[in-house]
C-alpha atoms as a PDB file:
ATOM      1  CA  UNK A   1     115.897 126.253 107.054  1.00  0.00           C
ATOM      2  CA  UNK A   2     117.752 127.362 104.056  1.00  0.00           C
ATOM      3  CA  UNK A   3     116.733 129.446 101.518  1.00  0.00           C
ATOM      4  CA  UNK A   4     115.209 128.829  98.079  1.00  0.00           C
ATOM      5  CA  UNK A   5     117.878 130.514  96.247  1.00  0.00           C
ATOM      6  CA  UNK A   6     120.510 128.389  98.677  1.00  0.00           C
ATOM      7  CA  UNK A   7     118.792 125.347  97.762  1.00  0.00           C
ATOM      8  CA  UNK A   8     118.815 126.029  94.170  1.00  0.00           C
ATOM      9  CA  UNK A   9     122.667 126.405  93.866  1.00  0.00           C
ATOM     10  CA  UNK A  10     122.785 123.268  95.699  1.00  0.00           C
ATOM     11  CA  UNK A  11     120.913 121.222  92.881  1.00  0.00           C
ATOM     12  CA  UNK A  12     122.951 123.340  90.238  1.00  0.00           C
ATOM     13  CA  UNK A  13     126.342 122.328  91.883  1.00  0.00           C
ATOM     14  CA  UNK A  14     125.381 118.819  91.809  1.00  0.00           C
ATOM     15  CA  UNK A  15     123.885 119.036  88.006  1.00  0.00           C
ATOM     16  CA  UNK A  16     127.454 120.120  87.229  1.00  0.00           C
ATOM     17  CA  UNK A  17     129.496 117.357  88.899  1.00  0.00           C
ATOM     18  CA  UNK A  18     126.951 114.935  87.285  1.00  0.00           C
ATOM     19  CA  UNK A  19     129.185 111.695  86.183  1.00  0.00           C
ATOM     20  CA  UNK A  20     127.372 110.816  83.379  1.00  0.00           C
ATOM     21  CA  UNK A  21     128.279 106.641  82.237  1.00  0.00           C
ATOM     22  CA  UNK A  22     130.969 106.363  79.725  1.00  0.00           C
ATOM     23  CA  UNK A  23     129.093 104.499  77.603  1.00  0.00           C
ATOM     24  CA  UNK A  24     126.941 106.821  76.231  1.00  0.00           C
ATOM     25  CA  UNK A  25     130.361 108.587  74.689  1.00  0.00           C
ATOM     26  CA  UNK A  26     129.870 111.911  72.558  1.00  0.00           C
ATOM     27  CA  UNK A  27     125.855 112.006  73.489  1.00  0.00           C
ATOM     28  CA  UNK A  28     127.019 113.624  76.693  1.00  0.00           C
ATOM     29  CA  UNK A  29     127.214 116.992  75.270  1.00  0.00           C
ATOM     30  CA  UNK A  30     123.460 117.011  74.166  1.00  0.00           C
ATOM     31  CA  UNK A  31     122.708 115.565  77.963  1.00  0.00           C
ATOM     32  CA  UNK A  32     124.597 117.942  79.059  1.00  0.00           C
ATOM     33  CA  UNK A  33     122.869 120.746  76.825  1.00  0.00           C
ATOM     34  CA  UNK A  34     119.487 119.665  77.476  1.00  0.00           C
ATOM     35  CA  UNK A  35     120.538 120.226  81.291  1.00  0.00           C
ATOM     36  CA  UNK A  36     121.668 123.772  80.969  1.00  0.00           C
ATOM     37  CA  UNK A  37     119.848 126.556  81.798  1.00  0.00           C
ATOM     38  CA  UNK A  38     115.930 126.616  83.992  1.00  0.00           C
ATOM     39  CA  UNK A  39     115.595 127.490  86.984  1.00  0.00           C
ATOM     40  CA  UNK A  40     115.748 124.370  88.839  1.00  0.00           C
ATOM     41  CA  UNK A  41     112.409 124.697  90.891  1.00  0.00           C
ATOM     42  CA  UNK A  42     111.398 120.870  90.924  1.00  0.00           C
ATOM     43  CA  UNK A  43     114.961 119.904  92.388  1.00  0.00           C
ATOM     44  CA  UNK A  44     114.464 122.816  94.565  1.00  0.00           C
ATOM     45  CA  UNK A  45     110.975 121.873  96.265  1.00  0.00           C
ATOM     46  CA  UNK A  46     112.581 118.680  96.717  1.00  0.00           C
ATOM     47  CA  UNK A  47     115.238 119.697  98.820  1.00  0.00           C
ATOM     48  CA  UNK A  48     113.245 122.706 100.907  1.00  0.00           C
ATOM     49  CA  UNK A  49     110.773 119.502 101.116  1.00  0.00           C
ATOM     50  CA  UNK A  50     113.128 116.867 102.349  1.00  0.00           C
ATOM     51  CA  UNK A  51     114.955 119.390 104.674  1.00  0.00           C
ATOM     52  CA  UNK A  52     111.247 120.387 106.054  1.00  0.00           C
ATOM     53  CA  UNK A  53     110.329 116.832 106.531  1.00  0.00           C
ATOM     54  CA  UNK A  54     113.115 116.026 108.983  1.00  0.00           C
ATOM     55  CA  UNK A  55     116.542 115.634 106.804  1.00  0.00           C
ATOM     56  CA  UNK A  56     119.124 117.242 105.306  1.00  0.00           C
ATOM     57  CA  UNK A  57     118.924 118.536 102.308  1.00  0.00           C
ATOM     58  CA  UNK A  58     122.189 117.128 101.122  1.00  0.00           C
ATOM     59  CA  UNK A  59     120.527 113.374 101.439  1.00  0.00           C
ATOM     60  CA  UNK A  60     117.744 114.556  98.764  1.00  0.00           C
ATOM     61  CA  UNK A  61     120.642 115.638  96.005  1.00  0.00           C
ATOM     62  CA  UNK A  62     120.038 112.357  94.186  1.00  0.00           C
ATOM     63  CA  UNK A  63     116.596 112.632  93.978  1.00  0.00           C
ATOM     64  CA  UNK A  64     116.682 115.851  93.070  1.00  0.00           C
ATOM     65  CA  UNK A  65     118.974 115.515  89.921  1.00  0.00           C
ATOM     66  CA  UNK A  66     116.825 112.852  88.857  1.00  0.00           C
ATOM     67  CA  UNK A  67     114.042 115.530  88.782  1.00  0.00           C
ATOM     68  CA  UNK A  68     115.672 117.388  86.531  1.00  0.00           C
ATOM     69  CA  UNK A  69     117.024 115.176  84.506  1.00  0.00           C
ATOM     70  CA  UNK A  70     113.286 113.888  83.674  1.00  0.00           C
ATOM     71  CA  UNK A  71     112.158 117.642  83.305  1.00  0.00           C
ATOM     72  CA  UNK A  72     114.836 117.992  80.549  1.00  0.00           C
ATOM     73  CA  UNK A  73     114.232 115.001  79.014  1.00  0.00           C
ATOM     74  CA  UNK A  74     110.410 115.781  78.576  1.00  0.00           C
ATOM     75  CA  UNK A  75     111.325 119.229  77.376  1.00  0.00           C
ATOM     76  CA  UNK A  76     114.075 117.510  74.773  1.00  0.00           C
ATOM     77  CA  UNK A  77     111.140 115.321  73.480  1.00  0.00           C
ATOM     78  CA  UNK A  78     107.963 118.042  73.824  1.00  0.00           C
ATOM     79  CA  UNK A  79     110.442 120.352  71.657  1.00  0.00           C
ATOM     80  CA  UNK A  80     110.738 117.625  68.319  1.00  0.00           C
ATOM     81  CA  UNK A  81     109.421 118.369  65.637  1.00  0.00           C
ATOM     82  CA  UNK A  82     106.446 115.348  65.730  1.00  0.00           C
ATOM     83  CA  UNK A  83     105.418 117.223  69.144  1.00  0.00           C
ATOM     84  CA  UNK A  84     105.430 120.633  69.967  1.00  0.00           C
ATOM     85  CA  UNK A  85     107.771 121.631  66.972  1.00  0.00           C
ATOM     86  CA  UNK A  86     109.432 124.167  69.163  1.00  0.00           C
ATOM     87  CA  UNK A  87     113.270 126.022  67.840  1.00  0.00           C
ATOM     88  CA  UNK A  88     113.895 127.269  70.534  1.00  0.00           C
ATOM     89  CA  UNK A  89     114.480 126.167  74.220  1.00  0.00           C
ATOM     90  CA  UNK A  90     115.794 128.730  77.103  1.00  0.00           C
ATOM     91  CA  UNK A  91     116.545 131.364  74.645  1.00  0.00           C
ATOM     92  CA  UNK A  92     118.924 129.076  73.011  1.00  0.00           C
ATOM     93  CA  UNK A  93     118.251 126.685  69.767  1.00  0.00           C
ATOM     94  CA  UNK A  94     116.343 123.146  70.902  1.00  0.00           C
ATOM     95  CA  UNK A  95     118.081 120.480  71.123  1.00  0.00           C
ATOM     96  CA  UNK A  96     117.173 118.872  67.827  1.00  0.00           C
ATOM     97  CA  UNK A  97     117.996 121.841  66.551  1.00  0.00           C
ATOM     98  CA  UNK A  98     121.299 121.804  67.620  1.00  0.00           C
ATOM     99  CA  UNK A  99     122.282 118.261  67.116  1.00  0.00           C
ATOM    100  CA  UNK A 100     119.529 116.927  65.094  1.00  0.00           C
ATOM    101  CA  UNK A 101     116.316 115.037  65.931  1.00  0.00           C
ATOM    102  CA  UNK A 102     117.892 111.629  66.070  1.00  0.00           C
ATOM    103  CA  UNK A 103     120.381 112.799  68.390  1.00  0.00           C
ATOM    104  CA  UNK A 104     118.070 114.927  70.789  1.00  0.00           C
ATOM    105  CA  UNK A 105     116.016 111.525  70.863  1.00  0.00           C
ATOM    106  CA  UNK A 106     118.834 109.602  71.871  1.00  0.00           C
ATOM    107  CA  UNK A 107     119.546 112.801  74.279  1.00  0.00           C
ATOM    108  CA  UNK A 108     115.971 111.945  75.925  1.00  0.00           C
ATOM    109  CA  UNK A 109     116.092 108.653  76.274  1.00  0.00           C
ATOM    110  CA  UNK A 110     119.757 109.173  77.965  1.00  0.00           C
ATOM    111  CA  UNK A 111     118.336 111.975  80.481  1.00  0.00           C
ATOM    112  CA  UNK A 112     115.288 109.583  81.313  1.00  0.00           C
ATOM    113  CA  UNK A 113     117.740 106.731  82.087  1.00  0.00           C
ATOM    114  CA  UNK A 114     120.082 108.809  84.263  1.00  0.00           C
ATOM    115  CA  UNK A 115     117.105 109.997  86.497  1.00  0.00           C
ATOM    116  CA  UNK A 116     116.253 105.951  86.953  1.00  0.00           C
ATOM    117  CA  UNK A 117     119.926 105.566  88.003  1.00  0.00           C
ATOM    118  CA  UNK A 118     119.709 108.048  90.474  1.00  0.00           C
ATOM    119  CA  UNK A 119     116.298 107.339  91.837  1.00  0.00           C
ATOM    120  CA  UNK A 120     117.616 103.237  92.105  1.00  0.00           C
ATOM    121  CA  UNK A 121     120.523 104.902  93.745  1.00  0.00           C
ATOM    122  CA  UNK A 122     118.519 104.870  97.244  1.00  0.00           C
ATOM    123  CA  UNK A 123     117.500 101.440  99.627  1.00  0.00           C
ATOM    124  CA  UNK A 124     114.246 102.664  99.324  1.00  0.00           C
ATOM    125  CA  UNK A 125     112.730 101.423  95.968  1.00  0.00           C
ATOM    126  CA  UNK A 126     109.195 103.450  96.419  1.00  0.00           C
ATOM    127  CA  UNK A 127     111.507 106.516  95.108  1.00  0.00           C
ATOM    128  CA  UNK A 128     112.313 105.022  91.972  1.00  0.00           C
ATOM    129  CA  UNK A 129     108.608 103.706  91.936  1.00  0.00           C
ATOM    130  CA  UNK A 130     107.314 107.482  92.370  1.00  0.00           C
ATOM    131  CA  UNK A 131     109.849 108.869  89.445  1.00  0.00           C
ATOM    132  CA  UNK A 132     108.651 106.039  87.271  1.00  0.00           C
ATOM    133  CA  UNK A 133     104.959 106.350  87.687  1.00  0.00           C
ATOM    134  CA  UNK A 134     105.212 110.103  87.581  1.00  0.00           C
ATOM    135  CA  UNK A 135     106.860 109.992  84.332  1.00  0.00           C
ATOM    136  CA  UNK A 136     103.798 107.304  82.974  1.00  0.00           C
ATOM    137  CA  UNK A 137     101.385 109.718  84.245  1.00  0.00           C
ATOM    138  CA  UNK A 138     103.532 113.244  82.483  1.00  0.00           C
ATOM    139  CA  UNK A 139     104.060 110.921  79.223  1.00  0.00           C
ATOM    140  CA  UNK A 140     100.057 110.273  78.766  1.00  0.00           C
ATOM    141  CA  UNK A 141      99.311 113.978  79.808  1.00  0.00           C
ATOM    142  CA  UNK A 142     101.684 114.629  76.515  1.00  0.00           C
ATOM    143  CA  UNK A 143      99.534 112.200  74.688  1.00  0.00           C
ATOM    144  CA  UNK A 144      96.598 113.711  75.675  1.00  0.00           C
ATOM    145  CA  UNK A 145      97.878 117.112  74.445  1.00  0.00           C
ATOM    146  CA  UNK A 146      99.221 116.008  70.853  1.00  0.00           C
ATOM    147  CA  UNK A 147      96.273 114.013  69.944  1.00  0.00           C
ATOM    148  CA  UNK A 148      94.249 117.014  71.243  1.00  0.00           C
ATOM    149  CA  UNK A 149      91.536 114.557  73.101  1.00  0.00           C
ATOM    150  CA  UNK A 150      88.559 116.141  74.679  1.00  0.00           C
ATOM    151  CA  UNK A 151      89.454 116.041  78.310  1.00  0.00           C
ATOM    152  CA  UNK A 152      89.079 118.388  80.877  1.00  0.00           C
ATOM    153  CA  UNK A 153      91.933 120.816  80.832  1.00  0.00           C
ATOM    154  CA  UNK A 154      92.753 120.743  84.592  1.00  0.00           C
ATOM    155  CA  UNK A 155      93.312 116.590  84.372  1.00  0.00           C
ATOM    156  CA  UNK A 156      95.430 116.973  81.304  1.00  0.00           C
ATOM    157  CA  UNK A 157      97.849 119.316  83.212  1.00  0.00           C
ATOM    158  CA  UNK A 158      97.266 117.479  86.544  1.00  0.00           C
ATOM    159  CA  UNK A 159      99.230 114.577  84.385  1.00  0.00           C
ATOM    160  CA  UNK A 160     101.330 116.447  82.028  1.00  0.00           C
ATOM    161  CA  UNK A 161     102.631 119.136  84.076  1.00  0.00           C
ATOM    162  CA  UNK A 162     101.110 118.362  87.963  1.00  0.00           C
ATOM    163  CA  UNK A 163     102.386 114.563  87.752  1.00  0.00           C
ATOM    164  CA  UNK A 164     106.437 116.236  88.084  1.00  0.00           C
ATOM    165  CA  UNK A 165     105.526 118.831  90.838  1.00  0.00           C
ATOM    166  CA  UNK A 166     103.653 116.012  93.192  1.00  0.00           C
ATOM    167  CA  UNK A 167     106.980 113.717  92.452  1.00  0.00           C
ATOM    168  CA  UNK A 168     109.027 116.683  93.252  1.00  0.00           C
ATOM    169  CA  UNK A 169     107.185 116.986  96.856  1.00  0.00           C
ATOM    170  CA  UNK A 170     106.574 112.978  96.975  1.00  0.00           C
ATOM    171  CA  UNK A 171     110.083 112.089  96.615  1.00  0.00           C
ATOM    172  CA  UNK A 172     111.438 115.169  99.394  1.00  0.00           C
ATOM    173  CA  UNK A 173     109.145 113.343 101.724  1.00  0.00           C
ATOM    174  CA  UNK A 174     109.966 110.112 101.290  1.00  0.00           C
ATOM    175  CA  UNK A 175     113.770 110.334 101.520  1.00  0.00           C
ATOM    176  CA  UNK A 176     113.012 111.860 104.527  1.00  0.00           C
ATOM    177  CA  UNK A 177     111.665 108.289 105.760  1.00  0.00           C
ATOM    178  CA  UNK A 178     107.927 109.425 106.180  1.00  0.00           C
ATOM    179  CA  UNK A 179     105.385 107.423 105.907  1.00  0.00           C
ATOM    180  CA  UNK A 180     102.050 107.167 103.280  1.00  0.00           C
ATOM    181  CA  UNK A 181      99.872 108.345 105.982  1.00  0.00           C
ATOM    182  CA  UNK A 182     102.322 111.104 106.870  1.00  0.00           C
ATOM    183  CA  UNK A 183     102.512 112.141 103.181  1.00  0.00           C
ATOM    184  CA  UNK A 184      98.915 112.507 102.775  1.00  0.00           C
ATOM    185  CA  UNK A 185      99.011 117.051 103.529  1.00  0.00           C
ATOM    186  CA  UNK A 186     102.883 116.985 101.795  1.00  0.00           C
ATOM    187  CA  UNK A 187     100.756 115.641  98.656  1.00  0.00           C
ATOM    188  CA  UNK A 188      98.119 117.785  99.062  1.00  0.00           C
ATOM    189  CA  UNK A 189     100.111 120.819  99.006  1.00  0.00           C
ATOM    190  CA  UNK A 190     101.907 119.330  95.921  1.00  0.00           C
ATOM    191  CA  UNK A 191      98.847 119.387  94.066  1.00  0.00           C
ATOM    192  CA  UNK A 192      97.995 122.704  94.329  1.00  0.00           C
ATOM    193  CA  UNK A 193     101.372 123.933  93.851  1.00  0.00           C
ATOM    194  CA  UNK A 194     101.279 122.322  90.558  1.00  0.00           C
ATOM    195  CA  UNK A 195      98.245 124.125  89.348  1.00  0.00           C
ATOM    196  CA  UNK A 196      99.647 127.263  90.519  1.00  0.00           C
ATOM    197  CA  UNK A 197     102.910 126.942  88.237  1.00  0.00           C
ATOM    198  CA  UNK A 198     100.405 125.327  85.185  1.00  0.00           C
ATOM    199  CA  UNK A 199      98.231 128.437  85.518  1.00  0.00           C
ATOM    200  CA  UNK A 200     100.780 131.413  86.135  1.00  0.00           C
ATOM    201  CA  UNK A 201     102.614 129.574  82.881  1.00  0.00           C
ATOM    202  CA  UNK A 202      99.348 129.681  80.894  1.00  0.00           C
ATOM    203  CA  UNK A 203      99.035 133.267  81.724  1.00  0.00           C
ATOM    204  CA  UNK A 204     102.778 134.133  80.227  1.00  0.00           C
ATOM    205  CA  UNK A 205     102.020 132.118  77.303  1.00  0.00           C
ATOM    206  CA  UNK A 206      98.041 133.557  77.014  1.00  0.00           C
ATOM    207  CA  UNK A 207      96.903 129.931  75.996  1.00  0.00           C
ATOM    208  CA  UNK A 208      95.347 127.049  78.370  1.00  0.00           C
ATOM    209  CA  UNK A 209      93.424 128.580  81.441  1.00  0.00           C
ATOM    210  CA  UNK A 210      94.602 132.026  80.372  1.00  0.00           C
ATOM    211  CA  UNK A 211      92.395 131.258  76.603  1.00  0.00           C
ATOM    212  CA  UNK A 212      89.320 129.785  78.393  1.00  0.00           C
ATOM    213  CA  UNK A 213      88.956 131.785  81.244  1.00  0.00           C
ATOM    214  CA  UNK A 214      90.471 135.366  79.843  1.00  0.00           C
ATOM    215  CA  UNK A 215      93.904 136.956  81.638  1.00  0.00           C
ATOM    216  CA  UNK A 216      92.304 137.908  84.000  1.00  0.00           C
ATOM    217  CA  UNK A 217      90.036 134.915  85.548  1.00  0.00           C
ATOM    218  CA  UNK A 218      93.284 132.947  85.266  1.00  0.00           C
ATOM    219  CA  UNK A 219      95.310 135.114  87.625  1.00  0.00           C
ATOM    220  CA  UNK A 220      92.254 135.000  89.775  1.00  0.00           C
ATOM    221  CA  UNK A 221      92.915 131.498  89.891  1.00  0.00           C
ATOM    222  CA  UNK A 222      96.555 131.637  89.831  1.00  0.00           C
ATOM    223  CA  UNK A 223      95.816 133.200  93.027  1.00  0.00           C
ATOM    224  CA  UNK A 224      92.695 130.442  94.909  1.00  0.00           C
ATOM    225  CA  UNK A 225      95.685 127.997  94.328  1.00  0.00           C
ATOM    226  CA  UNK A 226      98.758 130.187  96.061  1.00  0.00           C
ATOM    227  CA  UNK A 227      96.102 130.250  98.367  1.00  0.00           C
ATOM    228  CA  UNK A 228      95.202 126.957  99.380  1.00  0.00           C
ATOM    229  CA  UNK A 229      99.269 126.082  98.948  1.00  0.00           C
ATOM    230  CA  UNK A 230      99.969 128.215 101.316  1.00  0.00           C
ATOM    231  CA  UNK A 231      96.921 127.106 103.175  1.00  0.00           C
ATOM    232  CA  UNK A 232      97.637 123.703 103.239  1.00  0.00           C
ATOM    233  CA  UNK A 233     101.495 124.292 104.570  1.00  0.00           C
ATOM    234  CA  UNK A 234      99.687 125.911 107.516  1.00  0.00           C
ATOM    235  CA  UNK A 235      98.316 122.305 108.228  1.00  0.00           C
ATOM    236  CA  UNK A 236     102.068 120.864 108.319  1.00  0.00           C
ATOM    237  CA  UNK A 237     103.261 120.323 111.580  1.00  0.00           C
ATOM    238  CA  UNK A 238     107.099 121.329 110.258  1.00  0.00           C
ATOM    239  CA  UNK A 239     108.888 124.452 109.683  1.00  0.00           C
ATOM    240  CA  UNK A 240     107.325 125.303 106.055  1.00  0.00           C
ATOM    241  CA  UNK A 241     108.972 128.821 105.384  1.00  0.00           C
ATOM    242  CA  UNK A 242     111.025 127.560 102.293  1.00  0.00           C
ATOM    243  CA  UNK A 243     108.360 126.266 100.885  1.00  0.00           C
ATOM    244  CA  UNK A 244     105.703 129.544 101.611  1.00  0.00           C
ATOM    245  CA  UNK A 245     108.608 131.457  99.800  1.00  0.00           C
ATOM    246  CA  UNK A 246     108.542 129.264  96.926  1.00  0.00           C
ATOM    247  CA  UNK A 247     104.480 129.454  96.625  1.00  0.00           C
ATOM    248  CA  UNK A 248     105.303 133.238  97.026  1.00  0.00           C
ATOM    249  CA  UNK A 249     107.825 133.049  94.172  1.00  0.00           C
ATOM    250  CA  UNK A 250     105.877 130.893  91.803  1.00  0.00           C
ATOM    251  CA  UNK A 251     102.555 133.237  92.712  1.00  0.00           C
ATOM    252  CA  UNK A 252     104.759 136.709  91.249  1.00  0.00           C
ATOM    253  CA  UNK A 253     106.978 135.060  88.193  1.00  0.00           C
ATOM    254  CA  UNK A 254     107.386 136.423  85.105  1.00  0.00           C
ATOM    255  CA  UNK A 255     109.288 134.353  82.919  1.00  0.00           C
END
């Protein structure tokens, strides 16, 4: 099994030599912006998932582009000024910043496009089904957020923020030809993982779990869900190592 860090340069390499359609002209340099920088960990559970599951990593590149691409784009759009209203992106001005708000818009829509391309790009159509319905369910966790309705705070970021990590674990499993049933504990694992990242993020930032429950009940948390991650890898029958490193990795991060 390769490495996280091996996997990583994989997705990076393949971000790079990214063709993106002539058509879309100049707005390839915000794409291509918005794409810089991160630290690639939804391309990279895809692979160390796919690889896991029974195939080679190199069959999951598509898919895992297309991950990125649709974590950009949601980060192009969550940074405009009728969202978030965030400057600043990767240490770096936002995109709208940069280029303008009409532009980064047109950015988003472009990155969003390229990840259906990629996704369509395999026989199986149930992986551009699971991009597409994880982006629905990330795009109404945003909508949840902005209009600031009064739902529980764990099913807001099990859509806006959960809905990417389950695709980025659905999608390694099924270009690796497994089946629903097969899925189920891959999925499982996917959903803790996501609430791992959501809280250890809340507890940089000191807002979401890290407000309501205090810095310290949210790392206690952080912690249940590395947990029952790494728990529910144990119930894999697979070779799970890359992915216990990236629960490990996820668990300790500081930026």
């Amino acid at each position: 099994m390769r490495a996280p860090d091996e996997l990583r340069a994989l997705v990076e390499g393949a971000i790079a030599e990214l063709e993106l359609t002539s058509e879309l002209g100049a707005l390839a340099v915000p794409m291509r912006y918005a794409l810089e920088g991160g630290k690639r960990i939804r391309g990279t559970i895809c692979l160390a998932t796919a690889e896991a599951a029974g195939c080679l990593p190199t069959e999951a590149i598509p898919a895992a582009v297309a991950l990125e691409c649709l974590h950009a784009f949601s980060l192009v759009h969550d940074d405009l000024p009728a969202l978030d209203d965030d400057d600043e992106r990767r240490g770096r001005p936002s995109a709208h910043v940069a280029f303008g708000e009409g532009v980064a818009v047109l950015a988003g829509d472009g990155l969003l496009a390229e990840a259906l391309r990629l996704a369509l790009g395999y026989d199986d159509q149930e992986i551009a089904r699971e991009l597409a319905v994880s982006t629905l369910g990330m795009i109404g966790g945003q909508h949840l957020d902005i209009t600031r309705a009064q739902v529980d705070l764990a099913e807001l970021h099990r859509l806006k923020t959960g809905r990417l990590f389950a695709a980025s674990v659905g999608l390694g499993t099924r270009v690796a030809g497994l089946t629903d049933t097969e899925q189920a504990p891959w999925r499982a694992f996917a959903d803790e993982l996501g609430l791992l990242f959501q809280v250890v993020d809340d507890v940089l930032d000191g807002d979401g779990y890290a407000e309501r429950l205090g810095a310290e009940g949210a790392r206690r948390l952080a912690d249940e869900a590395a947990e029952r991650a790494r728990a529910r890898l144990g119930e894999i029958e697979a070779d799970t190592d890359t992915l216990a490193a990236i629960v490990d990795e996820l668990a300790v991060r500081t930026g």
